[in-house]
PDBML (XML) file of the C-alpha atoms, coordinates in Angstrom:
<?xml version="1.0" encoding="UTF-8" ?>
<PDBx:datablock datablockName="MODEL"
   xmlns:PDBx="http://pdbml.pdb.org/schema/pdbx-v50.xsd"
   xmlns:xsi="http://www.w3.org/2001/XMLSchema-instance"
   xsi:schemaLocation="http://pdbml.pdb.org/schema/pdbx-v50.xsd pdbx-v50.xsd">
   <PDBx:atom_siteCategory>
      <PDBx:atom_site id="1">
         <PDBx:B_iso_or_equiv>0.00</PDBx:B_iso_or_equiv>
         <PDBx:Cartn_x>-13.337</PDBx:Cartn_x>
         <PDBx:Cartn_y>-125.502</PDBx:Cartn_y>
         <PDBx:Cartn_z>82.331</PDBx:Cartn_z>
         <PDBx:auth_asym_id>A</PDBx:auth_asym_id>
         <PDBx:auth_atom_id>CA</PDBx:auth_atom_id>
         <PDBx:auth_comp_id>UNK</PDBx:auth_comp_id>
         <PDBx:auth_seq_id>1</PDBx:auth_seq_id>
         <PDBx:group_PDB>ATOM</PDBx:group_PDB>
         <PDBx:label_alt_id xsi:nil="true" />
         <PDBx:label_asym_id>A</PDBx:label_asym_id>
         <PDBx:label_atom_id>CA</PDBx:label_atom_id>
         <PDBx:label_comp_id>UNK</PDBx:label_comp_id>
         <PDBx:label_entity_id>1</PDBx:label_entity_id>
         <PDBx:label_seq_id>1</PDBx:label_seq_id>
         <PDBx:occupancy>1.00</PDBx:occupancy>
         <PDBx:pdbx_PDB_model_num>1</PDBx:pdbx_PDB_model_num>
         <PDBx:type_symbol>C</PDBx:type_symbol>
      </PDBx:atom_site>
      <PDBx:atom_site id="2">
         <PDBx:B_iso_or_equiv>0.00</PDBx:B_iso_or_equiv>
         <PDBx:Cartn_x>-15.225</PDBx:Cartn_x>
         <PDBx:Cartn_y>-128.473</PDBx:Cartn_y>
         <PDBx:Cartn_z>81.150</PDBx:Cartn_z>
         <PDBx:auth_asym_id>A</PDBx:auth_asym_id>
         <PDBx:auth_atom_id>CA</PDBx:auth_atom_id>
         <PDBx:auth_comp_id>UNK</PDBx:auth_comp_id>
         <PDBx:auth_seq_id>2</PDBx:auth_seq_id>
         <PDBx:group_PDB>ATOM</PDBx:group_PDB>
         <PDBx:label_alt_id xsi:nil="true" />
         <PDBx:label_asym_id>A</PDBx:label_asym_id>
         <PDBx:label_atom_id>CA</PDBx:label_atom_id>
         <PDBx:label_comp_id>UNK</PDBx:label_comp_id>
         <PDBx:label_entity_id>1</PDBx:label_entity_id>
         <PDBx:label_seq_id>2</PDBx:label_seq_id>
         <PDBx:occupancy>1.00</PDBx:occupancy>
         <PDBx:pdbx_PDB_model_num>1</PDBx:pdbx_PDB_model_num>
         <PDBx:type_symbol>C</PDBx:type_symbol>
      </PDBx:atom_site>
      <PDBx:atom_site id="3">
         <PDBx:B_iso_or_equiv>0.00</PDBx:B_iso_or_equiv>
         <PDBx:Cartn_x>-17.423</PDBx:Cartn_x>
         <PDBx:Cartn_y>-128.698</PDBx:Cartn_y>
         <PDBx:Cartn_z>78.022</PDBx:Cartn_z>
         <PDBx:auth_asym_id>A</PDBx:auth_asym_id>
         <PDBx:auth_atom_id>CA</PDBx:auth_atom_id>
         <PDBx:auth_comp_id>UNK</PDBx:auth_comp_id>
         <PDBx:auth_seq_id>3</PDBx:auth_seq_id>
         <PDBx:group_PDB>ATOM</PDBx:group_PDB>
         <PDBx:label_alt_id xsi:nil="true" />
         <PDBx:label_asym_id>A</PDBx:label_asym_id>
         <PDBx:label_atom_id>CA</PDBx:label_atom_id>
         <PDBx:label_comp_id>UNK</PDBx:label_comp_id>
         <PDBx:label_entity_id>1</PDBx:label_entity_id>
         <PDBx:label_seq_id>3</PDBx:label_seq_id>
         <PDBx:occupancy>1.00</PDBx:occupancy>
         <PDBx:pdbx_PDB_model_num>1</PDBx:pdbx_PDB_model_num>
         <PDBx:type_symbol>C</PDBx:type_symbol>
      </PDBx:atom_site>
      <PDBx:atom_site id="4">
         <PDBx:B_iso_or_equiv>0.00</PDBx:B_iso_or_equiv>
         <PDBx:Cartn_x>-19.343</PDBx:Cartn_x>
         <PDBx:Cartn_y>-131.161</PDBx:Cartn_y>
         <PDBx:Cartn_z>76.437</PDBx:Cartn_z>
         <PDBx:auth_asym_id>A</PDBx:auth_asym_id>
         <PDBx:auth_atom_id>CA</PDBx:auth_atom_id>
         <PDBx:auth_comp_id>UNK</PDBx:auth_comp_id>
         <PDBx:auth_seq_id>4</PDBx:auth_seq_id>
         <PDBx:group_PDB>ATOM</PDBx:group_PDB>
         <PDBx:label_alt_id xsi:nil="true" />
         <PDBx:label_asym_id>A</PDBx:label_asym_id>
         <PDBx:label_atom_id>CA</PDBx:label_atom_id>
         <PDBx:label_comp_id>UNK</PDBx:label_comp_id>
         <PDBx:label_entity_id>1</PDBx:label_entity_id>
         <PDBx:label_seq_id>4</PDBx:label_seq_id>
         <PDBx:occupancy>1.00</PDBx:occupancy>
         <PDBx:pdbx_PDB_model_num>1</PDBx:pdbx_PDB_model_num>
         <PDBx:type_symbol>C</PDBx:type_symbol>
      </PDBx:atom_site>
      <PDBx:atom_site id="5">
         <PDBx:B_iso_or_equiv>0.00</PDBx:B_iso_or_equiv>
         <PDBx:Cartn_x>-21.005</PDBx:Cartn_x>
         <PDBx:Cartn_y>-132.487</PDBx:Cartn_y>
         <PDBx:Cartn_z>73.324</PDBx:Cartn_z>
         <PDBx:auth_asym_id>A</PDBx:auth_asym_id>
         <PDBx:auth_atom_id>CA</PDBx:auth_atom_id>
         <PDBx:auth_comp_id>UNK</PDBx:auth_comp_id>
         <PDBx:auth_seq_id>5</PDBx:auth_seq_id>
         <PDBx:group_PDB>ATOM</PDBx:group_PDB>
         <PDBx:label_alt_id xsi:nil="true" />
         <PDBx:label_asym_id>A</PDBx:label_asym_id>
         <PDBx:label_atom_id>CA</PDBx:label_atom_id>
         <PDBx:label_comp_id>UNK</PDBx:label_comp_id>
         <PDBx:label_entity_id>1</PDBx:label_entity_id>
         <PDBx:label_seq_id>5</PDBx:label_seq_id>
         <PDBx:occupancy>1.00</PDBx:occupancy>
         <PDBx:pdbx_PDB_model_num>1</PDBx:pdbx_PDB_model_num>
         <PDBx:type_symbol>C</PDBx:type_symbol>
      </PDBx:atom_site>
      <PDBx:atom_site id="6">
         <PDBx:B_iso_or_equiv>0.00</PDBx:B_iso_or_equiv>
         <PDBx:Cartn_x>-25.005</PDBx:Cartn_x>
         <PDBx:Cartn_y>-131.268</PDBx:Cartn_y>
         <PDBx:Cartn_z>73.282</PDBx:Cartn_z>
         <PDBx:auth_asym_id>A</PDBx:auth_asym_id>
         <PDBx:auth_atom_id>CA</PDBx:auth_atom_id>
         <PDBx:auth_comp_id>UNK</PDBx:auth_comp_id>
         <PDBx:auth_seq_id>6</PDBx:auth_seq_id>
         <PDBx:group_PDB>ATOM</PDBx:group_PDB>
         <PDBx:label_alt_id xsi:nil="true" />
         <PDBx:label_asym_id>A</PDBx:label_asym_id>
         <PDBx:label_atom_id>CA</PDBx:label_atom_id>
         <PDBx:label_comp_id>UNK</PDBx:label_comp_id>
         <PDBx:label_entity_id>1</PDBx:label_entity_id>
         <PDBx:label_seq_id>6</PDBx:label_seq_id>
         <PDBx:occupancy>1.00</PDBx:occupancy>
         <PDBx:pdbx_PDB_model_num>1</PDBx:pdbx_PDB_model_num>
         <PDBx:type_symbol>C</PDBx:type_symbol>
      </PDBx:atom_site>
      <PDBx:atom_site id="7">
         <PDBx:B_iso_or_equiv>0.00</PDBx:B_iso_or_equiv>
         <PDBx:Cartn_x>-26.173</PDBx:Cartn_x>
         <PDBx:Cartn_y>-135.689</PDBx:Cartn_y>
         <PDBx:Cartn_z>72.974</PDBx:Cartn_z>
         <PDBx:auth_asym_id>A</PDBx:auth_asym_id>
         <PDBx:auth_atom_id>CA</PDBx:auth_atom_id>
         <PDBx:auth_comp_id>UNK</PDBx:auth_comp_id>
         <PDBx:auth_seq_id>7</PDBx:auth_seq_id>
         <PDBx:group_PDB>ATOM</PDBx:group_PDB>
         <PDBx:label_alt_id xsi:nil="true" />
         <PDBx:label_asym_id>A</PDBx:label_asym_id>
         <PDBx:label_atom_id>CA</PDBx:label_atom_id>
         <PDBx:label_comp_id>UNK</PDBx:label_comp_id>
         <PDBx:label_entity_id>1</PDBx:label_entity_id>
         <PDBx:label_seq_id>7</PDBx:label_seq_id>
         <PDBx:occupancy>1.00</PDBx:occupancy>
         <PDBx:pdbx_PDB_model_num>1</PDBx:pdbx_PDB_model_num>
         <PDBx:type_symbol>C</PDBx:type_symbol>
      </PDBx:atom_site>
      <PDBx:atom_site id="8">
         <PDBx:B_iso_or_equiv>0.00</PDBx:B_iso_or_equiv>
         <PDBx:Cartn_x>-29.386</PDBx:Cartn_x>
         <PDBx:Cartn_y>-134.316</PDBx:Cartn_y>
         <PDBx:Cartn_z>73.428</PDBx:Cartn_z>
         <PDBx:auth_asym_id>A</PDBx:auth_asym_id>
         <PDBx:auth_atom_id>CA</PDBx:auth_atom_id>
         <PDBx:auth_comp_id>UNK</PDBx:auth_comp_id>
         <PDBx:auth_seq_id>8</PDBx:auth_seq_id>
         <PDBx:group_PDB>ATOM</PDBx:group_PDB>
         <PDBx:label_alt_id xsi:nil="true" />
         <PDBx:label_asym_id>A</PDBx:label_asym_id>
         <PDBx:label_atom_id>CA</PDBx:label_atom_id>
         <PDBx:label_comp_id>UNK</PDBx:label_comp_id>
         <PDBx:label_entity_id>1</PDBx:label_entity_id>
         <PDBx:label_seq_id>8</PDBx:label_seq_id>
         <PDBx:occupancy>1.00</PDBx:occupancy>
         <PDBx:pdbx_PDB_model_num>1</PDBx:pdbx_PDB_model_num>
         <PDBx:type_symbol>C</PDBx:type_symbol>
      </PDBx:atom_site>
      <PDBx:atom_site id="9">
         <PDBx:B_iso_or_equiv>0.00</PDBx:B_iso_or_equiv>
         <PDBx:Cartn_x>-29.518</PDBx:Cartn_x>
         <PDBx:Cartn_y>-133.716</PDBx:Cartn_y>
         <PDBx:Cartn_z>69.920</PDBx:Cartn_z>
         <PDBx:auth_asym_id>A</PDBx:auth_asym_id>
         <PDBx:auth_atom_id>CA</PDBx:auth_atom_id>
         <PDBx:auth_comp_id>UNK</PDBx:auth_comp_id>
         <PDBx:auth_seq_id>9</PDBx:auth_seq_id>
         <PDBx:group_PDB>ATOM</PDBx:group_PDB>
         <PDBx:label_alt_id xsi:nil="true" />
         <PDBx:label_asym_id>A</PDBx:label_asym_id>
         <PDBx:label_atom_id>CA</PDBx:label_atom_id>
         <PDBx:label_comp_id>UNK</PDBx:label_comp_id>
         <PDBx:label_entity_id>1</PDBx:label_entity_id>
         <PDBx:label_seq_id>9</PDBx:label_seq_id>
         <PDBx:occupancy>1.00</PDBx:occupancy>
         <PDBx:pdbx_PDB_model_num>1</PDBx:pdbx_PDB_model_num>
         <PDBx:type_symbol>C</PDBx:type_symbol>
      </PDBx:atom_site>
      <PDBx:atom_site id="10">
         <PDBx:B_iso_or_equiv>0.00</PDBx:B_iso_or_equiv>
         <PDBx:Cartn_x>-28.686</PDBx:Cartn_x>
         <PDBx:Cartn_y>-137.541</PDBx:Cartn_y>
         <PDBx:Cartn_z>69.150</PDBx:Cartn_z>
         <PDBx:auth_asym_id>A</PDBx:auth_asym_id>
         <PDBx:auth_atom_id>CA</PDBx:auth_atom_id>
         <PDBx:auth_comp_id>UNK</PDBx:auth_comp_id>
         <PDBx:auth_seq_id>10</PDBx:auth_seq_id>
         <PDBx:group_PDB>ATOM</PDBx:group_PDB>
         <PDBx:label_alt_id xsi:nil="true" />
         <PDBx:label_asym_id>A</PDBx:label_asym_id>
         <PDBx:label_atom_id>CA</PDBx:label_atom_id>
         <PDBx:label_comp_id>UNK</PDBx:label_comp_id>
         <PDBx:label_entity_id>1</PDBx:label_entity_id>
         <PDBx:label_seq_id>10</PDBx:label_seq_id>
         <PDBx:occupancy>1.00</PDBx:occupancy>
         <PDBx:pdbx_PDB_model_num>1</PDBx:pdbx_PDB_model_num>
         <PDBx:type_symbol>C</PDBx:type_symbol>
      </PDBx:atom_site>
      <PDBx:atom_site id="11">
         <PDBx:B_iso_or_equiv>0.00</PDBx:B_iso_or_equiv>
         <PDBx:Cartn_x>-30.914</PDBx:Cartn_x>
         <PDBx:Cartn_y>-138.647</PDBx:Cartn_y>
         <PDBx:Cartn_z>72.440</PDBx:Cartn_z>
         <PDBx:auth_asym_id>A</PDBx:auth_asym_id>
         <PDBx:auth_atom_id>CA</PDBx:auth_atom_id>
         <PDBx:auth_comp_id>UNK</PDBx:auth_comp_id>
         <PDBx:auth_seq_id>11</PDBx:auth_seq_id>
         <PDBx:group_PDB>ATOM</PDBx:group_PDB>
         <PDBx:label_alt_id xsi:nil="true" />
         <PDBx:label_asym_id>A</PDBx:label_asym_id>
         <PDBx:label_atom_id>CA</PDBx:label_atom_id>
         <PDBx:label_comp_id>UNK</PDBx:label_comp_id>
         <PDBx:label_entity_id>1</PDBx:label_entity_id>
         <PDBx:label_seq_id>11</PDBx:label_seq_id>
         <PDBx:occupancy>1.00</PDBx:occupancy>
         <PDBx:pdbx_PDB_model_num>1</PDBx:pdbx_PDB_model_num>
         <PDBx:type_symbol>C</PDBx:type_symbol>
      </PDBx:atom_site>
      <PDBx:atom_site id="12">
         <PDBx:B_iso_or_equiv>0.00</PDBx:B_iso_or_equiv>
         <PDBx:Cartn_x>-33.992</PDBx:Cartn_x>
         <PDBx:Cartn_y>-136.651</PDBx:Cartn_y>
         <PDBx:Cartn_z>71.272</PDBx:Cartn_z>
         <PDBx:auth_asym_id>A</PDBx:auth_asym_id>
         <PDBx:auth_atom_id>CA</PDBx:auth_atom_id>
         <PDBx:auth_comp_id>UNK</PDBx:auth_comp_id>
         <PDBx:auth_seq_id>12</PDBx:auth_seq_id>
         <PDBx:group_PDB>ATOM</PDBx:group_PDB>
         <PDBx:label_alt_id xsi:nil="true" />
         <PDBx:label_asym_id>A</PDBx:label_asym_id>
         <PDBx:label_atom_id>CA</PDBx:label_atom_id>
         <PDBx:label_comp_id>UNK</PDBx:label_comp_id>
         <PDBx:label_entity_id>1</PDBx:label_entity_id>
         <PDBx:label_seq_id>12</PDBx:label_seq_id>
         <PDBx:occupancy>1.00</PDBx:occupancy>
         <PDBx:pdbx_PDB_model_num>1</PDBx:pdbx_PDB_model_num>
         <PDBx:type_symbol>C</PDBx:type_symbol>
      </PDBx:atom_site>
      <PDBx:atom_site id="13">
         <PDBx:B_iso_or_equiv>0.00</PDBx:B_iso_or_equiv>
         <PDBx:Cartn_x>-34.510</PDBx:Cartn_x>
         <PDBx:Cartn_y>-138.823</PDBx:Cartn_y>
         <PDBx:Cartn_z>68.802</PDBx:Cartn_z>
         <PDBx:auth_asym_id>A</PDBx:auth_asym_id>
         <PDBx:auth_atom_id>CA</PDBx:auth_atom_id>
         <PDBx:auth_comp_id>UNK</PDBx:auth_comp_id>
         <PDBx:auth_seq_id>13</PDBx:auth_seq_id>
         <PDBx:group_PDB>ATOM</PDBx:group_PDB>
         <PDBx:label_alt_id xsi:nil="true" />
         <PDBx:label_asym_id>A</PDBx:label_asym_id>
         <PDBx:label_atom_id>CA</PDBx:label_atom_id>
         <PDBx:label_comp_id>UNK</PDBx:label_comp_id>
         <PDBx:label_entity_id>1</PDBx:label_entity_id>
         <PDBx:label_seq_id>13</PDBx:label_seq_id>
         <PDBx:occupancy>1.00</PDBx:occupancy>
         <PDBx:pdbx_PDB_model_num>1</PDBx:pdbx_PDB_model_num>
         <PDBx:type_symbol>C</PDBx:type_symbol>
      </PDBx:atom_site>
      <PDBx:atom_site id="14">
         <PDBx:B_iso_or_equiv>0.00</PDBx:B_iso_or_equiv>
         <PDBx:Cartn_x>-34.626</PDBx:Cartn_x>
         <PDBx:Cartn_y>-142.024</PDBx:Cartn_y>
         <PDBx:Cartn_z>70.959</PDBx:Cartn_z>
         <PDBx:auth_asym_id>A</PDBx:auth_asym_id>
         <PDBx:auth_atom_id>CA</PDBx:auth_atom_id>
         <PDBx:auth_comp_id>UNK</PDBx:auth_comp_id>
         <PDBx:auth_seq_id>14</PDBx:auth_seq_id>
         <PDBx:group_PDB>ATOM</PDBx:group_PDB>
         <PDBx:label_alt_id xsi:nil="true" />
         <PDBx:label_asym_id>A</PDBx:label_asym_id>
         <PDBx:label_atom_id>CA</PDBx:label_atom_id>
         <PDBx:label_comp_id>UNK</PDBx:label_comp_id>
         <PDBx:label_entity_id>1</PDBx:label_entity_id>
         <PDBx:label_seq_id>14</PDBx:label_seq_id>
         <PDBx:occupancy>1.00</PDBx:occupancy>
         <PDBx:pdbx_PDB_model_num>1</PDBx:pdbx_PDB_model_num>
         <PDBx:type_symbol>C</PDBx:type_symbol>
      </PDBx:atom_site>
      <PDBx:atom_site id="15">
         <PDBx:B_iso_or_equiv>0.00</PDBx:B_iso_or_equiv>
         <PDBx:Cartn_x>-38.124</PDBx:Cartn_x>
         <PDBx:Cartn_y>-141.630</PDBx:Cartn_y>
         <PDBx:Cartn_z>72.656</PDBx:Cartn_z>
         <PDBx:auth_asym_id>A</PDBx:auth_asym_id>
         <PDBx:auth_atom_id>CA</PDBx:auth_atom_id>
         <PDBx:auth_comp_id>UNK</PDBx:auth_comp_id>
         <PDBx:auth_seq_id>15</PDBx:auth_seq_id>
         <PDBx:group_PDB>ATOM</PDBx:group_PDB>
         <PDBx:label_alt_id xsi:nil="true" />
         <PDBx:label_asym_id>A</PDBx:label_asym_id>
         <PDBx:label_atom_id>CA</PDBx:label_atom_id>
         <PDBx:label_comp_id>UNK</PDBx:label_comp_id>
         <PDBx:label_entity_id>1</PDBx:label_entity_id>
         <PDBx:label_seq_id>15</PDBx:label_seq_id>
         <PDBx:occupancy>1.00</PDBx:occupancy>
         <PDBx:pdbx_PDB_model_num>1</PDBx:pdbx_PDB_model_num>
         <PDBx:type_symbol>C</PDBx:type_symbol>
      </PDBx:atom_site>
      <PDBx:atom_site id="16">
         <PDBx:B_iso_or_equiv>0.00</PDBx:B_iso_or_equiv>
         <PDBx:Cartn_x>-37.655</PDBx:Cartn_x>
         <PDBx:Cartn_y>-144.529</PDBx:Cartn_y>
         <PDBx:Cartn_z>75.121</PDBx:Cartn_z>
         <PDBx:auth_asym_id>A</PDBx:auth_asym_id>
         <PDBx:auth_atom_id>CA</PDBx:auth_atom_id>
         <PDBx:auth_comp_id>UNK</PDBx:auth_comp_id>
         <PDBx:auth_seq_id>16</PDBx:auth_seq_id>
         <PDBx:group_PDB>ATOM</PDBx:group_PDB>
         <PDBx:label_alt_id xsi:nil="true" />
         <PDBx:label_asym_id>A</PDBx:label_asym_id>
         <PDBx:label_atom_id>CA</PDBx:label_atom_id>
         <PDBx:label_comp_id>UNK</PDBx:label_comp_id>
         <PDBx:label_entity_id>1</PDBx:label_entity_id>
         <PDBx:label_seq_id>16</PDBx:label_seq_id>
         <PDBx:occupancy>1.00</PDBx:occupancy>
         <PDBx:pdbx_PDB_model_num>1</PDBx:pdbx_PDB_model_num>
         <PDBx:type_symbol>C</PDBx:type_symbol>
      </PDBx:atom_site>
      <PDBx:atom_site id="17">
         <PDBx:B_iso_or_equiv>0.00</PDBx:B_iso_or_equiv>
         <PDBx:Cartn_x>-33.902</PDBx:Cartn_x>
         <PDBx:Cartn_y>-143.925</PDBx:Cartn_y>
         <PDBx:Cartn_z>76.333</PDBx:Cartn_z>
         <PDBx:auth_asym_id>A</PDBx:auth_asym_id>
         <PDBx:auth_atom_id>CA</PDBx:auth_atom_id>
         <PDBx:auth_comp_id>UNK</PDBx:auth_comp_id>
         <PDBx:auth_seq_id>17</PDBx:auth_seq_id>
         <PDBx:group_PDB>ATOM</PDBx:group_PDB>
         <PDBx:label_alt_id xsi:nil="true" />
         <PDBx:label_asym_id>A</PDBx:label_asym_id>
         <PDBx:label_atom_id>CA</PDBx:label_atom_id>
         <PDBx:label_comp_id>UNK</PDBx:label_comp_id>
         <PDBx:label_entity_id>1</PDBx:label_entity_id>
         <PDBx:label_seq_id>17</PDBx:label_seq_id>
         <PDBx:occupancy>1.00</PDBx:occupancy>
         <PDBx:pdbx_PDB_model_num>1</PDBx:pdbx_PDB_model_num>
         <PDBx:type_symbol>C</PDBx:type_symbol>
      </PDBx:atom_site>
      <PDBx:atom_site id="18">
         <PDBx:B_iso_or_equiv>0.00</PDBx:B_iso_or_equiv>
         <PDBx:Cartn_x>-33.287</PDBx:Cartn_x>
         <PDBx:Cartn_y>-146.993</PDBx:Cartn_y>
         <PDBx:Cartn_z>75.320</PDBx:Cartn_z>
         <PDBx:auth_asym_id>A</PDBx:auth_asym_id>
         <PDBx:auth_atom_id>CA</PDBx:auth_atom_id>
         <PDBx:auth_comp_id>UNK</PDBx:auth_comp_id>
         <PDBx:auth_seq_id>18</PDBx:auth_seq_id>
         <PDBx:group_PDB>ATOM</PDBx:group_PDB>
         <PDBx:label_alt_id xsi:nil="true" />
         <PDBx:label_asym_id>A</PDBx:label_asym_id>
         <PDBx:label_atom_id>CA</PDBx:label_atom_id>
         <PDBx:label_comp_id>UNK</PDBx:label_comp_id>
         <PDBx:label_entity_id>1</PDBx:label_entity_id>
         <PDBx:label_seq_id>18</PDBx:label_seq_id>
         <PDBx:occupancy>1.00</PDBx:occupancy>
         <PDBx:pdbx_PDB_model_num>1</PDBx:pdbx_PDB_model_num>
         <PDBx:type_symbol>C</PDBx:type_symbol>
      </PDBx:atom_site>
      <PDBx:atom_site id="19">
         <PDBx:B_iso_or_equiv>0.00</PDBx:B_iso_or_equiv>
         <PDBx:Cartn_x>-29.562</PDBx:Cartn_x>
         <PDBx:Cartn_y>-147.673</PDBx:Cartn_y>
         <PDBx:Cartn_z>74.121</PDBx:Cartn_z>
         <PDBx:auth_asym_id>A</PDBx:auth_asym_id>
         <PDBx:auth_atom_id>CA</PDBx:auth_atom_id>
         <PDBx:auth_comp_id>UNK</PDBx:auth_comp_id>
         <PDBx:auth_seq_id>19</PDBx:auth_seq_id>
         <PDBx:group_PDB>ATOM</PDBx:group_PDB>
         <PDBx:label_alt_id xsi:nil="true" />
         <PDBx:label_asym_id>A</PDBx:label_asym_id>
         <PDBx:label_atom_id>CA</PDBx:label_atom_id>
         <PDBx:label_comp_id>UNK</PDBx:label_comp_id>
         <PDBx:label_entity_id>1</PDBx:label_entity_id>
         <PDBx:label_seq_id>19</PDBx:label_seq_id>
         <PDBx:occupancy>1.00</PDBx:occupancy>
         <PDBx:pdbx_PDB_model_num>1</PDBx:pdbx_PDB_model_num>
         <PDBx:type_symbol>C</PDBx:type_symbol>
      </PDBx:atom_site>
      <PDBx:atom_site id="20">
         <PDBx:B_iso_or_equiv>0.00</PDBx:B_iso_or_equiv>
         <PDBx:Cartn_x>-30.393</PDBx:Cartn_x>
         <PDBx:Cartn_y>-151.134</PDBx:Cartn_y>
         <PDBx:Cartn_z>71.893</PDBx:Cartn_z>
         <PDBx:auth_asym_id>A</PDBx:auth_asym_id>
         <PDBx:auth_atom_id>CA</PDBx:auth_atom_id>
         <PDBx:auth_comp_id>UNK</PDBx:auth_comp_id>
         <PDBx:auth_seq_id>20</PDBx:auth_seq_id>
         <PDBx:group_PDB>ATOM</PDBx:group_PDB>
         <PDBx:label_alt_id xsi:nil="true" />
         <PDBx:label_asym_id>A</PDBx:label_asym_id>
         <PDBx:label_atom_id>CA</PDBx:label_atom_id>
         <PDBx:label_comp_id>UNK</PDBx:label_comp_id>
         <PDBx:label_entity_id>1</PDBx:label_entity_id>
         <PDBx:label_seq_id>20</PDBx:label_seq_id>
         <PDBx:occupancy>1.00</PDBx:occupancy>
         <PDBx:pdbx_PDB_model_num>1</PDBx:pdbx_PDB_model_num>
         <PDBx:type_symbol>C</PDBx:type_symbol>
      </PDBx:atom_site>
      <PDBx:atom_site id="21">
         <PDBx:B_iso_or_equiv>0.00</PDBx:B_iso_or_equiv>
         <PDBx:Cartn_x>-30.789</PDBx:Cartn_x>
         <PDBx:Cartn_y>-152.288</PDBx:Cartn_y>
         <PDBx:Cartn_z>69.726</PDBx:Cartn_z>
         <PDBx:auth_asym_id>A</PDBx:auth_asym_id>
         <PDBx:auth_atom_id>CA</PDBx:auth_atom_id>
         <PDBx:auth_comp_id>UNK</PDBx:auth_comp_id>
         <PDBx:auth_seq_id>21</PDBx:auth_seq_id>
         <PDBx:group_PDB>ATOM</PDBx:group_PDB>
         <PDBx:label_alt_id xsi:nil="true" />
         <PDBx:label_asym_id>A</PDBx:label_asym_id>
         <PDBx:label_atom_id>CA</PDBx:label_atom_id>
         <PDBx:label_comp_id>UNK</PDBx:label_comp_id>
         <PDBx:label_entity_id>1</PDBx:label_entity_id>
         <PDBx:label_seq_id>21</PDBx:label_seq_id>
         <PDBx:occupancy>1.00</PDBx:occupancy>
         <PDBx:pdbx_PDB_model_num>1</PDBx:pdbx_PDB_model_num>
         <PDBx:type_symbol>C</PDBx:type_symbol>
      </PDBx:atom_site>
      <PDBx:atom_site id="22">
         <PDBx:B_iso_or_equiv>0.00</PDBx:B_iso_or_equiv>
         <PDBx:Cartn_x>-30.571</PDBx:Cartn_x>
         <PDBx:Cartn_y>-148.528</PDBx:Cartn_y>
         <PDBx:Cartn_z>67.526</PDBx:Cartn_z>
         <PDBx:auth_asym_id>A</PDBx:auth_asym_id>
         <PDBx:auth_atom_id>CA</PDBx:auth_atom_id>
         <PDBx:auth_comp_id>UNK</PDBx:auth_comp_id>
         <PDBx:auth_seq_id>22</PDBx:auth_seq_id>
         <PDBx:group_PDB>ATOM</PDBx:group_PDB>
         <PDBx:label_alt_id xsi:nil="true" />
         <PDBx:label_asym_id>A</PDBx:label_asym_id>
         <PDBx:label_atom_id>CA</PDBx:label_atom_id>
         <PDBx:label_comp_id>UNK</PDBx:label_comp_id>
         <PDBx:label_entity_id>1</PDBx:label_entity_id>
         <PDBx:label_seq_id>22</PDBx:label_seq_id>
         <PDBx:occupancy>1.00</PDBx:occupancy>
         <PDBx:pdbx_PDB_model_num>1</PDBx:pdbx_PDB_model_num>
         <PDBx:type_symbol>C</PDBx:type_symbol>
      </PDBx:atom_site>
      <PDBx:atom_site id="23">
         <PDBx:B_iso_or_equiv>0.00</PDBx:B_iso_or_equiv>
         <PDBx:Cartn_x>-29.889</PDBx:Cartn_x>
         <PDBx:Cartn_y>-145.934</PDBx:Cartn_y>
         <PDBx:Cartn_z>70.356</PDBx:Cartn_z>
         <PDBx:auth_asym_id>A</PDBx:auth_asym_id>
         <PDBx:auth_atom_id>CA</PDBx:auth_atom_id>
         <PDBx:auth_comp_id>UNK</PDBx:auth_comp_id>
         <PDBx:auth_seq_id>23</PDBx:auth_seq_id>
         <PDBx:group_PDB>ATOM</PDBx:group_PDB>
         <PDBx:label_alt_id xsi:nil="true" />
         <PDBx:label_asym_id>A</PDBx:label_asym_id>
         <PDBx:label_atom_id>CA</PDBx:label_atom_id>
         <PDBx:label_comp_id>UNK</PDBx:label_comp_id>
         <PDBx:label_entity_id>1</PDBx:label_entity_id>
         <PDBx:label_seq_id>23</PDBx:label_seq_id>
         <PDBx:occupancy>1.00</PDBx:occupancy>
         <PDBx:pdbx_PDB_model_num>1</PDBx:pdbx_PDB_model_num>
         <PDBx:type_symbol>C</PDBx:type_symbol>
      </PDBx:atom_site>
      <PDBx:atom_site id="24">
         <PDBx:B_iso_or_equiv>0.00</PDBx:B_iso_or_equiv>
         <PDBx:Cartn_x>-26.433</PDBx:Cartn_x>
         <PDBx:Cartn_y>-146.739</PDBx:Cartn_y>
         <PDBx:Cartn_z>70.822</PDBx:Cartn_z>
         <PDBx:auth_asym_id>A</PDBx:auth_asym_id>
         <PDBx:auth_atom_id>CA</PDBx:auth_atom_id>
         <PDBx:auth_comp_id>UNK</PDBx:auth_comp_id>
         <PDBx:auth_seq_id>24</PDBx:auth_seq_id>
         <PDBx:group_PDB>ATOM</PDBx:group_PDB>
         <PDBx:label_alt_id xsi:nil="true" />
         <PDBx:label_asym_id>A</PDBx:label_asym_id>
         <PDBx:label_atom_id>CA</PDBx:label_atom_id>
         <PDBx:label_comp_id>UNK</PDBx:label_comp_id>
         <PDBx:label_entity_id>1</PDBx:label_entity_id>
         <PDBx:label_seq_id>24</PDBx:label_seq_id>
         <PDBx:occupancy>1.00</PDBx:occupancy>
         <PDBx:pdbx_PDB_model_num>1</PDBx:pdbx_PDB_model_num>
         <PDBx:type_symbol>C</PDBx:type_symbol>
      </PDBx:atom_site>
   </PDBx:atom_siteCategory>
</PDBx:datablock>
């Protein structure tokens, strides 16, 4: 079984996808 962290709740907040300069 394999579970992972919801990073939508992190990603959500990053309206471009972009990882830089903040995102990451």
């Amino acid at each position: 079984v394999l579970a992972i962290p919801d990073i939508n709740q992190i990603l959500i907040k990053n309206k471009r996808g972009r990882l830089l300069p903040f995102g990451i």
